[in-house]
Protein backbone atom coordinates (compact mmCIF):
# COMPACT_ATOMS: atom_id res chain seq x y z
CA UNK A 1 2.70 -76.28 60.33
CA UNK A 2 6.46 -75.45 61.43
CA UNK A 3 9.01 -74.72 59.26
CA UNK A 4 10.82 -78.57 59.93
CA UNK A 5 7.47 -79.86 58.44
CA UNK A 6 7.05 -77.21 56.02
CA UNK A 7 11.01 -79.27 54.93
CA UNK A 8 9.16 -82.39 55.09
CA UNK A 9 8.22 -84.13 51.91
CA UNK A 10 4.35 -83.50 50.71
CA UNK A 11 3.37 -87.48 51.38
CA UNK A 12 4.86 -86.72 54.89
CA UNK A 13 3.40 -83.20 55.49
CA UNK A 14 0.02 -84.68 55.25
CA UNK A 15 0.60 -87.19 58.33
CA UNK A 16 0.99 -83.56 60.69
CA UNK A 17 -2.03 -81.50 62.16
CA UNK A 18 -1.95 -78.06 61.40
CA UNK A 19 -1.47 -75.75 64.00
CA UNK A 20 -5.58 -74.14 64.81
CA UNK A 21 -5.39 -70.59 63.31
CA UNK A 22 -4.40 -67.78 65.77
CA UNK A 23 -2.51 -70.10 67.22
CA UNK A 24 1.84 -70.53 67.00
CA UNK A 25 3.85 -73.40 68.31
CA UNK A 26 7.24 -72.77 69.60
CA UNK A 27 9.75 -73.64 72.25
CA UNK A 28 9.28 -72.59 75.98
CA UNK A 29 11.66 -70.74 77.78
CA UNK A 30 11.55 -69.90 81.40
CA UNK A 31 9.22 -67.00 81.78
CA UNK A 32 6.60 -70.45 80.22
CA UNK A 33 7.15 -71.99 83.44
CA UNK A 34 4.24 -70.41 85.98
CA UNK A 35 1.85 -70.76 82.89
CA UNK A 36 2.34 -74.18 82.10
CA UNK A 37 1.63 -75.35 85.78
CA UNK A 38 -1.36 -73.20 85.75
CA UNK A 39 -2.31 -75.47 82.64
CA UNK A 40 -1.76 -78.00 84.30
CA UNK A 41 -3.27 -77.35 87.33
CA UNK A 42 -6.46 -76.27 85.59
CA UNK A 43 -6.57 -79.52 83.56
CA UNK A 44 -7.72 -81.29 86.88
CA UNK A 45 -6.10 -84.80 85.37
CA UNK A 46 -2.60 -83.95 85.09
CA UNK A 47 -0.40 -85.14 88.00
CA UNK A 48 0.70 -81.60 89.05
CA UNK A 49 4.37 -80.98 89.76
CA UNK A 50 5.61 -77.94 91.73
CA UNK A 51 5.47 -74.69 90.25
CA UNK A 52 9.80 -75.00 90.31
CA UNK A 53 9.47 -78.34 88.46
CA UNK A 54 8.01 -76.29 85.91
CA UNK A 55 10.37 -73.75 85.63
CA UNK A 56 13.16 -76.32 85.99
CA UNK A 57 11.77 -77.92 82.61
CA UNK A 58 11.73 -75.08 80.91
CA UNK A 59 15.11 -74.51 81.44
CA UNK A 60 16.40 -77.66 81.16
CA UNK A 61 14.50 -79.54 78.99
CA UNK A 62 13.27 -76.89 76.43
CA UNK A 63 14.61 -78.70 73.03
CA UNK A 64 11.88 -81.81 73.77
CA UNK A 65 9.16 -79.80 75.17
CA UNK A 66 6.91 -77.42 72.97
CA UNK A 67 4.01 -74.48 73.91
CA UNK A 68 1.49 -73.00 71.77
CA UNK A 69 1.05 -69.43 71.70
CA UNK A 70 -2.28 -67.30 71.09
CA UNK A 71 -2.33 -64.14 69.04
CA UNK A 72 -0.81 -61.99 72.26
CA UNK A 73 2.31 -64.39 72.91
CA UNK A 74 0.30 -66.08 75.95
CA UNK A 75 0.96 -69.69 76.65
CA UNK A 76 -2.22 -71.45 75.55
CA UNK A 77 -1.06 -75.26 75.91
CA UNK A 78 2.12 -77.18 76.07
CA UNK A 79 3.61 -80.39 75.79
CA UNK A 80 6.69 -81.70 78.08
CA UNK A 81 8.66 -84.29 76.99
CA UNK A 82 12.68 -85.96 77.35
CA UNK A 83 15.12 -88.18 75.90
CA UNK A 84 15.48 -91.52 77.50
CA UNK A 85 19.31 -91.72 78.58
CA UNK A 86 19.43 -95.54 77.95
CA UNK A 87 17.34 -94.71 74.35
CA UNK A 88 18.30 -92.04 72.86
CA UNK A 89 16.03 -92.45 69.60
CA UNK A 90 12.66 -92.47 72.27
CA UNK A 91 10.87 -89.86 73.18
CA UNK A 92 9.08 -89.95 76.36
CA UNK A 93 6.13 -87.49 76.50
CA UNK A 94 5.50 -86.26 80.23
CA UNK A 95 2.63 -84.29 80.43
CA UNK A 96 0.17 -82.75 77.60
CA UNK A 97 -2.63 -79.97 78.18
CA UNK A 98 -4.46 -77.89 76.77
CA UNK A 99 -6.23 -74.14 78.32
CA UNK A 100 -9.58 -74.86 78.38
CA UNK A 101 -10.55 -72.23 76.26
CA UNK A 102 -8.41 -73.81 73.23
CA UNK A 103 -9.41 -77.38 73.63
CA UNK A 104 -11.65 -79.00 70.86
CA UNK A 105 -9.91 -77.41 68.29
CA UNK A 106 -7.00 -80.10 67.88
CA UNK A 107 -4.50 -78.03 69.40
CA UNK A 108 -2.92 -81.38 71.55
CA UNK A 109 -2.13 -83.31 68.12
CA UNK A 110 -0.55 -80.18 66.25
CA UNK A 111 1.38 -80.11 69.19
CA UNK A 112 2.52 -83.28 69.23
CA UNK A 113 2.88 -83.64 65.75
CA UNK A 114 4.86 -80.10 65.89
CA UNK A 115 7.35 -82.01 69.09
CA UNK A 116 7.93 -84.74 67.32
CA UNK A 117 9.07 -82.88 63.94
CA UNK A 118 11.29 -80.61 66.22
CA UNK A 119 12.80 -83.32 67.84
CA UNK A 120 13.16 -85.60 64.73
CA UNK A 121 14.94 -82.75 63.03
CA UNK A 122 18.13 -82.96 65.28
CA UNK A 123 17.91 -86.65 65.91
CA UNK A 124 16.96 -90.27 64.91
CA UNK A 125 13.77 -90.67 66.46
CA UNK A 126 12.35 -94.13 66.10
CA UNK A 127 9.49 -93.93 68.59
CA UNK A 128 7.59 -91.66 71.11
CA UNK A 129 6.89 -93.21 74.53
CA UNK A 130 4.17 -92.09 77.44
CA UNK A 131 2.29 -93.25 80.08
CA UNK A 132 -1.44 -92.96 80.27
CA UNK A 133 -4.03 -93.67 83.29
CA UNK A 134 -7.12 -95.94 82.45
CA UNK A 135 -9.47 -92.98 83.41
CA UNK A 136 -7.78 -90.75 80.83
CA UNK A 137 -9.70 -91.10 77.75
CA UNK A 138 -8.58 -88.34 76.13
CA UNK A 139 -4.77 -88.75 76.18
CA UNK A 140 -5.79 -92.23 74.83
CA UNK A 141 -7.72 -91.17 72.16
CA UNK A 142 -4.80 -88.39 71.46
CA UNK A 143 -2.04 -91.42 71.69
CA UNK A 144 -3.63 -93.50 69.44
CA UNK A 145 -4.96 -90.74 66.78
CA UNK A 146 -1.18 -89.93 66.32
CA UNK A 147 -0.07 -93.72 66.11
CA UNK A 148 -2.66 -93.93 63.41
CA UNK A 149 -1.68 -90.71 61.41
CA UNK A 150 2.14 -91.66 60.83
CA UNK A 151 1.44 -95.35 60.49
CA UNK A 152 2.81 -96.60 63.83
CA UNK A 153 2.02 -99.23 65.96
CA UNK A 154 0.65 -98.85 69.23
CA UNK A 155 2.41 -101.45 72.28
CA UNK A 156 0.89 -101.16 75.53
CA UNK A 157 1.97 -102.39 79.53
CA UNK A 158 1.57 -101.12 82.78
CA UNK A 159 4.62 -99.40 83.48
CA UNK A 160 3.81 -98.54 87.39
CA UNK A 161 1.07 -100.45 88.82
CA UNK A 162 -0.99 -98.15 91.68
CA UNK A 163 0.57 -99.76 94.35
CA UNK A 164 3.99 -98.49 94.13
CA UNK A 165 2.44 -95.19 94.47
CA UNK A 166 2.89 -93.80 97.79
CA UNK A 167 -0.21 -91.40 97.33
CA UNK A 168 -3.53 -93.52 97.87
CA UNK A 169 -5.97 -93.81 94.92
CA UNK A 170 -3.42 -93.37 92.05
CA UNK A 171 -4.26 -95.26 88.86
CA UNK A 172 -1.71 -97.56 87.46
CA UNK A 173 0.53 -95.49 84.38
CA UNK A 174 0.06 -97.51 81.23
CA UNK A 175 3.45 -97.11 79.28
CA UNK A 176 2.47 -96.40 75.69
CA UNK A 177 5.30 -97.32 73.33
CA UNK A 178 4.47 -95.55 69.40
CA UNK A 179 6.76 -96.63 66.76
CA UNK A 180 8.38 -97.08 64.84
CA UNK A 181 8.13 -93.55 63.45
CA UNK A 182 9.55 -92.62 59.99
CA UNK A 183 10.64 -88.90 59.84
């Protein structure tokens, strides 16, 4: 648990995963950059960006973006996420993954319990947004877990149908929209 929902009230605390022991969740700064597209290069589902993209969002986009951190500091998963411009109480959740060696252990939902509280601590935040191939069970199942823990309906569209793609065999993106959230 952070310290924002450590703050939280109990009926409230009980709607966040824990963090898995050993493990810390905190905000990445640059030097997260090169592990976080190894992550997500290693995940084999991700869409992977370029290893500058990476470092770029570190930089830039470290208050909506969270990493979890083993016992020696070492970046062990990691969540990347924004502010829509036109929105500014939605969160839009770009990528999530996990090392392999930390995954069954419900490292993705303290993480994205552990965003959301961060985020939600310096801002109305009404709803979480993301996008979600048909193949990709497991962000599904991790979408709709969290929905279910703080009480939130799920709405679902295809945002970007495979077509508009210009890289053959991409899946459509299913926009995800969570809320509304009560933090």
């Amino acid at each position: 648990m952070t310290a924002a929902q450590a703050d939280l009230p109990t009926d409230l605390q009980a709607k966040f995963q824990k963090m898995p022991e050993g493990l810390q969740l905190d905000g990445p700064d640059v030097a997260d950059g090169a592990a976080i597209w190894r992550i997500a290069r290693d995940s084999k589902v991700l869409d992977l960006n370029s290893s500058y993209s990476y470092l770029l969002w570190c930089r830039d986009f470290a208050a909506t973006s969270v990493v979890a951190r083993d016992a020696d500091g070492e970046t062990v998963g990691f969540i990347t996420g924004y502010i829509r411009p036109e929105h500014p109480d939605v969160l839009m959740v770009w990528q999530v993954a996990v090392d392999h060696g930390q995954r069954g252990r419900g490292l993705a939902g303290a993480l994205l319990d552990g965003l959301t509280s961060k985020v939600a601590a310096g801002r109305t935040l009404s709803r979480i947004e993301t996008t979600i191939a048909p193949s990709n069970t497991a962000s599904e199942r991790l979408f709709l877990s969290y929905a279910r823990r703080h009480g939130a309906s799920v709405e679902r569209k295809v945002l970007f149908d495979a077509g508009i793609f210009p890289d053959d065999g991409h899946e459509p993106e299913v926009l995800y929209r969570i809320g509304p959230l009560d933090h």
